[in-house]
PDB file of N, CA and C in Angstrom:
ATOM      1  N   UNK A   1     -87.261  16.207  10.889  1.00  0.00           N
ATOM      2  CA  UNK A   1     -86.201  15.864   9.985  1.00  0.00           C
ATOM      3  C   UNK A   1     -85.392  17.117   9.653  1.00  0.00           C
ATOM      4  N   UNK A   2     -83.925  17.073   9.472  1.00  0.00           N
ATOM      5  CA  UNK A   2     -83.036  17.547   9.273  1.00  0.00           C
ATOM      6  C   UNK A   2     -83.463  18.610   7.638  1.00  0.00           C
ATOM      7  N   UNK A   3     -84.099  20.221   7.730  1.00  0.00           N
ATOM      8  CA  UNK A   3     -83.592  20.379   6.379  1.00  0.00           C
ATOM      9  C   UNK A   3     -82.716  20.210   5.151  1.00  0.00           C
ATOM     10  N   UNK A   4     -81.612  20.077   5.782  1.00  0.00           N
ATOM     11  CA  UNK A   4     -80.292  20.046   4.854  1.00  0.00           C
ATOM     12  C   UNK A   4     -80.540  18.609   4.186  1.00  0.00           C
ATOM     13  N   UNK A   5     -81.038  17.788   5.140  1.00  0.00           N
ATOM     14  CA  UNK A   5     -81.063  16.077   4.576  1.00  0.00           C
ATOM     15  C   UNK A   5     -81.704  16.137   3.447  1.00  0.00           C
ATOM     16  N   UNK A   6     -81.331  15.136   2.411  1.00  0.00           N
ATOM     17  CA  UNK A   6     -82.013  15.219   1.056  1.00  0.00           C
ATOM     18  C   UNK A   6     -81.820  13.443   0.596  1.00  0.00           C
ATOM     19  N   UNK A   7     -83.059  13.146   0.815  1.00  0.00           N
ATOM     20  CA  UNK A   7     -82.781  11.472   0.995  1.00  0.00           C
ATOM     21  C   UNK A   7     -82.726  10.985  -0.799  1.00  0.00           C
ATOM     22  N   UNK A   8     -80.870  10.646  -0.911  1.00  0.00           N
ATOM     23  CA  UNK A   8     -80.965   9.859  -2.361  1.00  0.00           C
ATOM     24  C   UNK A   8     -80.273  10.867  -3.059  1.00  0.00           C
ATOM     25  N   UNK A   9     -80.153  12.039  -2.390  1.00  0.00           N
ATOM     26  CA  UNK A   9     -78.943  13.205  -3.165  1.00  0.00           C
ATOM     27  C   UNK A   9     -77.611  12.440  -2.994  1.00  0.00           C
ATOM     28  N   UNK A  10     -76.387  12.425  -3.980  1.00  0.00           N
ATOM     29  CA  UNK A  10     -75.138  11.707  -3.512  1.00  0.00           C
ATOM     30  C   UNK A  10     -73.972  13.159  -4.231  1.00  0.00           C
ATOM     31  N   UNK A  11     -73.399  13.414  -3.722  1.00  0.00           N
ATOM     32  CA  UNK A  11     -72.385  14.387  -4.328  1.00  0.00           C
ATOM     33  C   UNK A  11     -71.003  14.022  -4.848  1.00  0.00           C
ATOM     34  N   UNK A  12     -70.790  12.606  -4.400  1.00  0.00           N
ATOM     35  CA  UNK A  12     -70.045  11.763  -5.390  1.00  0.00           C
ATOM     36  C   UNK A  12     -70.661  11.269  -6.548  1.00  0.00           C
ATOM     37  N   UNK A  13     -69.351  11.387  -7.727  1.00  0.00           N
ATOM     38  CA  UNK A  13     -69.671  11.007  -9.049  1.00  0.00           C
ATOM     39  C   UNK A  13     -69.479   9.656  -9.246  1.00  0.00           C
ATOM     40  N   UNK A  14     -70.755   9.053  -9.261  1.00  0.00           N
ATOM     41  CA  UNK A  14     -70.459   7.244  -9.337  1.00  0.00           C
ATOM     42  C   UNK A  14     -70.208   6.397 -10.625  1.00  0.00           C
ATOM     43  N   UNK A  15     -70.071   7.184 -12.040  1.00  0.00           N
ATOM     44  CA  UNK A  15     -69.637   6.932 -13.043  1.00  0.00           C
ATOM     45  C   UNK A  15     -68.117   6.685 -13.329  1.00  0.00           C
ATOM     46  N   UNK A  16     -67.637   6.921 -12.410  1.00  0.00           N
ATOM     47  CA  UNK A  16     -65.758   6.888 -12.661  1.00  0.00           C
ATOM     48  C   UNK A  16     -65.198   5.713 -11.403  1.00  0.00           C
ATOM     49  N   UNK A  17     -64.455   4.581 -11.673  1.00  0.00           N
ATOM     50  CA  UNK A  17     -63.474   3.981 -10.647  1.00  0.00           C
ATOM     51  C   UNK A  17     -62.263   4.626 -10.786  1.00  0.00           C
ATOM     52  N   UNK A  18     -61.930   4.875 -10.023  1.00  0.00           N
ATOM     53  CA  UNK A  18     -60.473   5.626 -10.166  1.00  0.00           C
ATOM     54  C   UNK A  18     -59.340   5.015  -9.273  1.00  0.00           C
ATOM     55  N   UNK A  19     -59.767   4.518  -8.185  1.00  0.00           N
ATOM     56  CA  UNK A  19     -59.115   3.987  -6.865  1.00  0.00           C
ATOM     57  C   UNK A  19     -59.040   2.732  -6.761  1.00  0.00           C
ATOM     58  N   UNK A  20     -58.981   1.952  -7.928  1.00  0.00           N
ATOM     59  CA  UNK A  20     -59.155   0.554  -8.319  1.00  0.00           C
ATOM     60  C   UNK A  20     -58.443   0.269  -8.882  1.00  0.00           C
ATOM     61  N   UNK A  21     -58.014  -0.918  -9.309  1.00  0.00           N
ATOM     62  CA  UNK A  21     -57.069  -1.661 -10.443  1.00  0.00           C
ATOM     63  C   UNK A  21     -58.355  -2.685 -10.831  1.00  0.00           C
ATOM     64  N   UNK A  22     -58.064  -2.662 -12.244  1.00  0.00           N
ATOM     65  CA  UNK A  22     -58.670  -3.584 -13.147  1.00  0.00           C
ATOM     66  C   UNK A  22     -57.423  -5.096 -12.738  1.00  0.00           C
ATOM     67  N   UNK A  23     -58.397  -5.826 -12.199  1.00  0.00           N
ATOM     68  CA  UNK A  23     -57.310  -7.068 -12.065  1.00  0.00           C
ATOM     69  C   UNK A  23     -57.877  -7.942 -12.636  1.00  0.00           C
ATOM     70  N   UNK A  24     -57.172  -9.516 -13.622  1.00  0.00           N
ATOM     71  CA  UNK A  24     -57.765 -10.445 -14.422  1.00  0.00           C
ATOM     72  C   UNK A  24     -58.523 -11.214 -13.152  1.00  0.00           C
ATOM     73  N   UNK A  25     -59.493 -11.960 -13.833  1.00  0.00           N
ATOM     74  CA  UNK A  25     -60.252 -13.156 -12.729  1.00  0.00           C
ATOM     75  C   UNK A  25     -59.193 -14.015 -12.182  1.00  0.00           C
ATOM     76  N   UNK A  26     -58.635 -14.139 -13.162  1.00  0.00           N
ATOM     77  CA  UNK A  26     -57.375 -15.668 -12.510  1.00  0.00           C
ATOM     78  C   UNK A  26     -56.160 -14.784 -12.296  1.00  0.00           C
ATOM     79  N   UNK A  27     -55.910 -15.109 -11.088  1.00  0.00           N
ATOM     80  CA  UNK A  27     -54.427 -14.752 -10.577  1.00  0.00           C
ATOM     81  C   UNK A  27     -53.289 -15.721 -10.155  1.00  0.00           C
ATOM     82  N   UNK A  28     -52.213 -15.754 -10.735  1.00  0.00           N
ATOM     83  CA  UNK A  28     -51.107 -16.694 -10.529  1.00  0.00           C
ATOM     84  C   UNK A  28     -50.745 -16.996  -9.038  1.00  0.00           C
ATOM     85  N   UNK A  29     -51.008 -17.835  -8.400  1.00  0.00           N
ATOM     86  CA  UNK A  29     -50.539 -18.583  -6.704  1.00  0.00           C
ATOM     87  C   UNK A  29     -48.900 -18.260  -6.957  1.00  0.00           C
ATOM     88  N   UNK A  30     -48.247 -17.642  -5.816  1.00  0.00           N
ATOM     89  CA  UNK A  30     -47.161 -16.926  -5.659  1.00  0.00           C
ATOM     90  C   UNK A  30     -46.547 -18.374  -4.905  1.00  0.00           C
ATOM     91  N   UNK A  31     -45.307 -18.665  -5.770  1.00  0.00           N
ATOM     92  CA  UNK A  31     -44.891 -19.734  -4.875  1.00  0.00           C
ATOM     93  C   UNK A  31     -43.873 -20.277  -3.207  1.00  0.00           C
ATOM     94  N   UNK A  32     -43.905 -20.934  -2.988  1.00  0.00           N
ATOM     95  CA  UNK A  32     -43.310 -20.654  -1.638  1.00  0.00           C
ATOM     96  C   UNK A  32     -42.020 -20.976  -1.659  1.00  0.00           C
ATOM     97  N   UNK A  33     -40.771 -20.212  -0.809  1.00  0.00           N
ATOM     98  CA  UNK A  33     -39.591 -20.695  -1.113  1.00  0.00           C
ATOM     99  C   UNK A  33     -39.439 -21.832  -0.694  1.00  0.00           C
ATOM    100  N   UNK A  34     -38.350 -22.507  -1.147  1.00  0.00           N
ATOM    101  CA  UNK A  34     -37.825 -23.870  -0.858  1.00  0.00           C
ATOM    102  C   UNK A  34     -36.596 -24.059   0.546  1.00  0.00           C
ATOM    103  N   UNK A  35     -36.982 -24.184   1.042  1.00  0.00           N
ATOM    104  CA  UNK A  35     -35.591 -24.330   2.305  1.00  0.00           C
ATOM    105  C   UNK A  35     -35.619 -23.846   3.361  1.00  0.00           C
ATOM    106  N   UNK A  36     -36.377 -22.459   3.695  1.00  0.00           N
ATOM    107  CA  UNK A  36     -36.319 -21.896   4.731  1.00  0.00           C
ATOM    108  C   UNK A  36     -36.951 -22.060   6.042  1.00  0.00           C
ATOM    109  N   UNK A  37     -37.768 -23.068   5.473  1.00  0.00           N
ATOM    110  CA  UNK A  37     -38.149 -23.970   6.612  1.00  0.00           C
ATOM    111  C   UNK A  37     -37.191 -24.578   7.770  1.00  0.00           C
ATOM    112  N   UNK A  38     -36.761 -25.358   7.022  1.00  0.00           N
ATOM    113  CA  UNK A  38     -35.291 -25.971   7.936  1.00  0.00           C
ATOM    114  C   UNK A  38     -35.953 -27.575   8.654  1.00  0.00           C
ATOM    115  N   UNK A  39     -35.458 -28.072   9.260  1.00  0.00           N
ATOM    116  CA  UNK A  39     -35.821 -29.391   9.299  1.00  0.00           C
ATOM    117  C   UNK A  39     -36.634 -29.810  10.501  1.00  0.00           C
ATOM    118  N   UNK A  40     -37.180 -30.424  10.089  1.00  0.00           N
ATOM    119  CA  UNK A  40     -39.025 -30.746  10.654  1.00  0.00           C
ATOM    120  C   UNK A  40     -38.403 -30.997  12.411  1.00  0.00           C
ATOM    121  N   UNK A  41     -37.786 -31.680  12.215  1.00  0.00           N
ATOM    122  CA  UNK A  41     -36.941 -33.176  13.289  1.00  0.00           C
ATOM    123  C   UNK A  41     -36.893 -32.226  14.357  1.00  0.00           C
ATOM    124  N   UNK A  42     -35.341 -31.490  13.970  1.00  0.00           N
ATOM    125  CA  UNK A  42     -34.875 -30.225  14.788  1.00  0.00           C
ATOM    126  C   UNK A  42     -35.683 -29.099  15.327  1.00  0.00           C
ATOM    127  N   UNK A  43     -36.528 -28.888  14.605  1.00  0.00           N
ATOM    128  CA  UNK A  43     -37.486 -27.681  15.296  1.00  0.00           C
ATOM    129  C   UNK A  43     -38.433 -28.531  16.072  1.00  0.00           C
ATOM    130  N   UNK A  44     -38.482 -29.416  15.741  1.00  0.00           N
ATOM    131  CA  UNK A  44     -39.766 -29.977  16.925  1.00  0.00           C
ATOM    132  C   UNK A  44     -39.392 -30.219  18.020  1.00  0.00           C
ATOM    133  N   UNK A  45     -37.884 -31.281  17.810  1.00  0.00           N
ATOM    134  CA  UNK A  45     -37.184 -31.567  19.155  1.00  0.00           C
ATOM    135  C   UNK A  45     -36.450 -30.289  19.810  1.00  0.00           C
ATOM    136  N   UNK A  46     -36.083 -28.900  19.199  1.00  0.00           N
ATOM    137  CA  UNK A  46     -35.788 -28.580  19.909  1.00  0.00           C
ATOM    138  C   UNK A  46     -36.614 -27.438  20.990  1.00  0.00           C
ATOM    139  N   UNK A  47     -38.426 -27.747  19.963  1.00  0.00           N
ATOM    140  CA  UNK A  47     -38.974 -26.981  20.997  1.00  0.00           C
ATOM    141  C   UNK A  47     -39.714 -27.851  21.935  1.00  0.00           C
ATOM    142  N   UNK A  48     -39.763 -29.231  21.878  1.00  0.00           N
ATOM    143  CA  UNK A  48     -39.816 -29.869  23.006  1.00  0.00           C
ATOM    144  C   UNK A  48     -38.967 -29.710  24.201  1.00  0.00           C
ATOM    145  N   UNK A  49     -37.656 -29.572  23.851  1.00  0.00           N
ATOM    146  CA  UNK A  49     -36.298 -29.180  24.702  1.00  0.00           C
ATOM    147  C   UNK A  49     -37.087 -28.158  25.747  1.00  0.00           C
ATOM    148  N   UNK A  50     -37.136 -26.541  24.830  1.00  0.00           N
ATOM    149  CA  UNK A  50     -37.436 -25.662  25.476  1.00  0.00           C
ATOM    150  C   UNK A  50     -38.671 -25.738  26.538  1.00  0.00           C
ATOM    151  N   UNK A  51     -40.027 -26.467  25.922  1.00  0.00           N
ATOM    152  CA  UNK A  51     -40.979 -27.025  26.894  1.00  0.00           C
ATOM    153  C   UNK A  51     -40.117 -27.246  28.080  1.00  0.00           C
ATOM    154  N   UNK A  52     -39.848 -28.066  27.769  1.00  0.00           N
ATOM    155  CA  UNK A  52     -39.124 -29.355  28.446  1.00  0.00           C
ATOM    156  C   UNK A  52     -38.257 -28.149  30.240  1.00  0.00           C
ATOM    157  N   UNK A  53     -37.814 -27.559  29.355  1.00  0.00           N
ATOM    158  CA  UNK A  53     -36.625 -27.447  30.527  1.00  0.00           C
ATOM    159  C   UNK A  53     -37.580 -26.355  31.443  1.00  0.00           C
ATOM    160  N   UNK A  54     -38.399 -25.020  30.442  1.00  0.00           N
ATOM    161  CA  UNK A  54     -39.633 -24.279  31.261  1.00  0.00           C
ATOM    162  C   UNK A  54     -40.550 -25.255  32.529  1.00  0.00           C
ATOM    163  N   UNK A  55     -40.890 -26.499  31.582  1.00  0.00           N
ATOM    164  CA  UNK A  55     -41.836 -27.020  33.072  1.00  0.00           C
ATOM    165  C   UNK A  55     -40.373 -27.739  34.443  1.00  0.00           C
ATOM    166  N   UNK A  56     -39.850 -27.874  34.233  1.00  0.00           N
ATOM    167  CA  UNK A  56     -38.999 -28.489  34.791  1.00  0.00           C
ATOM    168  C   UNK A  56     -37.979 -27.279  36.082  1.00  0.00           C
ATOM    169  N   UNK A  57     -37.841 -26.172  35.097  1.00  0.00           N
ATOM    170  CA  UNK A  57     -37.732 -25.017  36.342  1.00  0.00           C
ATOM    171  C   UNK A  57     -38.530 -24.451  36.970  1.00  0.00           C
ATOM    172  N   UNK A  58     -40.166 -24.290  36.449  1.00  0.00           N
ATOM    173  CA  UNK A  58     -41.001 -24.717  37.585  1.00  0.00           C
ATOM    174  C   UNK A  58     -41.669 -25.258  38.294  1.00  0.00           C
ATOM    175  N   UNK A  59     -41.547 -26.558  38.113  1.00  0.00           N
ATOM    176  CA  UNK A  59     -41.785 -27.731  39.109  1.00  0.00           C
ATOM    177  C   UNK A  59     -40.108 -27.032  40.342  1.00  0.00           C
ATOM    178  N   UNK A  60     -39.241 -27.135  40.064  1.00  0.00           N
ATOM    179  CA  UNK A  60     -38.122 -27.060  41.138  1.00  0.00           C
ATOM    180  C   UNK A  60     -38.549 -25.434  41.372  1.00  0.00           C
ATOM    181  N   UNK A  61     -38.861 -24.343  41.020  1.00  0.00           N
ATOM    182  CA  UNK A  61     -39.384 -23.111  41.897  1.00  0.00           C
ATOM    183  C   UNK A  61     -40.386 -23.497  42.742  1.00  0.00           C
ATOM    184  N   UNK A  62     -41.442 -24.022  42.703  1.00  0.00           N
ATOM    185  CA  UNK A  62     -42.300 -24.270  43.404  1.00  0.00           C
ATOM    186  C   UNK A  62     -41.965 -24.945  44.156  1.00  0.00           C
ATOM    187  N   UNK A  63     -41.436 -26.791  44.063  1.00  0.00           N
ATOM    188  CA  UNK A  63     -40.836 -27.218  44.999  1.00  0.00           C
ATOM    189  C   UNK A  63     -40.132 -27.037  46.242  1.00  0.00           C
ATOM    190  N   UNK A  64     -39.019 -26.230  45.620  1.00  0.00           N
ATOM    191  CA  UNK A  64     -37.535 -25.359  46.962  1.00  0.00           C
ATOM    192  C   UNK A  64     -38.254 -24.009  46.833  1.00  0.00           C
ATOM    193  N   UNK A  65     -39.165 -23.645  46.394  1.00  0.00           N
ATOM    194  CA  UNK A  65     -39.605 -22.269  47.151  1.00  0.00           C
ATOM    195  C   UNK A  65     -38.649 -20.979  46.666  1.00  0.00           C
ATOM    196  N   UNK A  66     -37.610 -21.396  45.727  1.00  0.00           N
ATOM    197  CA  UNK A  66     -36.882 -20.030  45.588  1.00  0.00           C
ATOM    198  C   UNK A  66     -36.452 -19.968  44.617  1.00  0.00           C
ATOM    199  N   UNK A  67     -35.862 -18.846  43.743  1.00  0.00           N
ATOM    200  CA  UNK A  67     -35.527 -18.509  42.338  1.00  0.00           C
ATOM    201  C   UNK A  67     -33.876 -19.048  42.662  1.00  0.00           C
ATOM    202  N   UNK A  68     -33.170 -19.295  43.326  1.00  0.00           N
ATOM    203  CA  UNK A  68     -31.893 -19.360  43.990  1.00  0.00           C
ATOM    204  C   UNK A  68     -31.751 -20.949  43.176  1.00  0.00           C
ATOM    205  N   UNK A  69     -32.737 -22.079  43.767  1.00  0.00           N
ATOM    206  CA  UNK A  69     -32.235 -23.176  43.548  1.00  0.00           C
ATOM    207  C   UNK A  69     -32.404 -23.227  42.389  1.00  0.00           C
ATOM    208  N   UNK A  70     -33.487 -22.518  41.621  1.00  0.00           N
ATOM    209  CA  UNK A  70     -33.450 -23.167  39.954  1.00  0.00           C
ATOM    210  C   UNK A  70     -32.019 -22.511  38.938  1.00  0.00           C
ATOM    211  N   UNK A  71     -31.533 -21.547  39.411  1.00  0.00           N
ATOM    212  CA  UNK A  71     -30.517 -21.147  39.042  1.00  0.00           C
ATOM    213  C   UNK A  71     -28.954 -21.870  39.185  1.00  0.00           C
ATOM    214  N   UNK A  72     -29.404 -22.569  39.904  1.00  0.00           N
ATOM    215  CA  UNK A  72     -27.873 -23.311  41.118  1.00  0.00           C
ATOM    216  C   UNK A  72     -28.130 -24.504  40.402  1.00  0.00           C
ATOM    217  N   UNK A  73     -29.149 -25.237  39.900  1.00  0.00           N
ATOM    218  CA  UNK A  73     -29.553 -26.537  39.613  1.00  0.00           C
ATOM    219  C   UNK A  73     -29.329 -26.353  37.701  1.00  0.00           C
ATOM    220  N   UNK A  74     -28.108 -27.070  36.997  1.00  0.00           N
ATOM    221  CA  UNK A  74     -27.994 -26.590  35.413  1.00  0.00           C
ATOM    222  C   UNK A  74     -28.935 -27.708  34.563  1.00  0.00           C
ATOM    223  N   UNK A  75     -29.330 -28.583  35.236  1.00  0.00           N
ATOM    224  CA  UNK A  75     -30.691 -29.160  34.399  1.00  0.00           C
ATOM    225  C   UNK A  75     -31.329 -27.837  33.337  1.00  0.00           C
ATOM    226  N   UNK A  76     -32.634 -27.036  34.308  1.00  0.00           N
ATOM    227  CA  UNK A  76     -33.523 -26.809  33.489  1.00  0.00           C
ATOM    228  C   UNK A  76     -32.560 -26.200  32.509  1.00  0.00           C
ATOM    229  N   UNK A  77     -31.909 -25.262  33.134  1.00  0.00           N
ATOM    230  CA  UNK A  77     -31.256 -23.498  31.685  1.00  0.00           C
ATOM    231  C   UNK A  77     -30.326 -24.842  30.796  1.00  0.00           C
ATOM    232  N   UNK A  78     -29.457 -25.636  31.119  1.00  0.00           N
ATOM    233  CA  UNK A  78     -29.153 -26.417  30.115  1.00  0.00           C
ATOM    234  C   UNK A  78     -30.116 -27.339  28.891  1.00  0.00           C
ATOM    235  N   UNK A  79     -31.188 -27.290  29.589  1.00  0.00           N
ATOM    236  CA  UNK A  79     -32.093 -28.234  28.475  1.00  0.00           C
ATOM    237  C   UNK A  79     -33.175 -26.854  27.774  1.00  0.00           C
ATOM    238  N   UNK A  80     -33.099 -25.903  28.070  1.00  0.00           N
ATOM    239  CA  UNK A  80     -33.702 -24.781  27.721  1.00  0.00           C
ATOM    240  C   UNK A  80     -32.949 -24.225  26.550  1.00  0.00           C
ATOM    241  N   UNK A  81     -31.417 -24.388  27.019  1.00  0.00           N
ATOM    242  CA  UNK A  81     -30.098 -23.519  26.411  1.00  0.00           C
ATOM    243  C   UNK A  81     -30.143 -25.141  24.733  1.00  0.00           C
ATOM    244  N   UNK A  82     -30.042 -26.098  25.271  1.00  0.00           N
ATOM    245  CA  UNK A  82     -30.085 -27.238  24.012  1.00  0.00           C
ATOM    246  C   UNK A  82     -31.236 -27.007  23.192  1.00  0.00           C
ATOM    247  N   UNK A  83     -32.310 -26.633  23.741  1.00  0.00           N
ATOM    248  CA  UNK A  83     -33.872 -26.053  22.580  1.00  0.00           C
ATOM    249  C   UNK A  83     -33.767 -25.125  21.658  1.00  0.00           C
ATOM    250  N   UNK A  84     -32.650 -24.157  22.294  1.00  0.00           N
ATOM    251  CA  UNK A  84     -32.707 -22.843  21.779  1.00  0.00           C
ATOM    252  C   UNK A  84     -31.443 -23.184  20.817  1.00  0.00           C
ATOM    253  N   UNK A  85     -30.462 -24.161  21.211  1.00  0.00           N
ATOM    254  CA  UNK A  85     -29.442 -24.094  19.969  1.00  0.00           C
ATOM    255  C   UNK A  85     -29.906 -25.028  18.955  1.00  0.00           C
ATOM    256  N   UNK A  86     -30.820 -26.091  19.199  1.00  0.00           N
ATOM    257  CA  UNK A  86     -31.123 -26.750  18.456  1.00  0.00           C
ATOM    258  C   UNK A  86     -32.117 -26.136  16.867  1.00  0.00           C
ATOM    259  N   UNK A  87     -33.287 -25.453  18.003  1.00  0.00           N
ATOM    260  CA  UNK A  87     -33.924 -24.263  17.315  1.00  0.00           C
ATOM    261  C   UNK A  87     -33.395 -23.865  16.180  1.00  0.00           C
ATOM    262  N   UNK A  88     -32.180 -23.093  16.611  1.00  0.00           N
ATOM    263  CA  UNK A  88     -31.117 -22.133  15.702  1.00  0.00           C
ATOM    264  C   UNK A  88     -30.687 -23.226  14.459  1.00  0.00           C
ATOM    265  N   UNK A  89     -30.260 -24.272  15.123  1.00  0.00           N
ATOM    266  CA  UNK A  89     -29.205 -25.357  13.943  1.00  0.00           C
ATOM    267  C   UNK A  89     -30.758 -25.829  13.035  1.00  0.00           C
ATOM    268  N   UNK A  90     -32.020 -25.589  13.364  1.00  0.00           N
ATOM    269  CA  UNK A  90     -32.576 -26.427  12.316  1.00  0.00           C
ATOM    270  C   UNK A  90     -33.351 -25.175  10.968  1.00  0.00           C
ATOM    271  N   UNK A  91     -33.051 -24.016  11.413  1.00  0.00           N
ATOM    272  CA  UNK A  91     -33.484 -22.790  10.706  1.00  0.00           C
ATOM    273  C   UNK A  91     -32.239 -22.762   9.342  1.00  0.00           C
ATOM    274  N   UNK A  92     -30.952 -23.343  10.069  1.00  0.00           N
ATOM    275  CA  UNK A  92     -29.800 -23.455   8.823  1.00  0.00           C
ATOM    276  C   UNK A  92     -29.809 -24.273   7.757  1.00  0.00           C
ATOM    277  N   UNK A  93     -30.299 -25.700   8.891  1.00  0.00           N
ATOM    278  CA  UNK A  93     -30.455 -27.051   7.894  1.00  0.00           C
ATOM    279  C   UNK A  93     -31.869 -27.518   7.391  1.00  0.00           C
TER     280      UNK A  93
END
């Protein structure tokens, strides 16, 4: 065993909290704002959209084999591009 060790010596003073706050038992629930949610409808449908148009440009990559046709084809990025504005319009309303 270690001379220096001294089992139960502590060189901190354990009579003082100092690094604490005295806080009451009951603390007031902080409430949540009202609105910034935005509307249930719109965010759902428009992240179905976004689903929506992701599986759909790759089903057609895999299909035609090339990044060329999913670009040339305005399905998916249009139903991707409607998720993402929809997204946006339901964060307002």
């Amino acid at each position: 065993m270690d001379p220096k060790y001294q089992a139960g010596h502590d060189n901190w003073p354990t009579s003082k909290r100092e690094a604490y706050q005295d806080r009451p038992h009951y603390q007031e629930m902080r409430l949540k704002k009202s609105g910034g949610e935005g509307n249930a409808f719109l965010r759902s449908l428009g992240g179905t959209l976004m689903v929506a148009g992701i599986a759909w440009g790759a089903y057609n990559l895999i299909t035609a084999g090339g990044t060329q046709n999913v670009l040339q084809s305005p399905g998916p990025v249009l139903t991707c591009g409607a998720g993402i504005v929809l997204s946006l319009l339901a964060k307002l309303f």
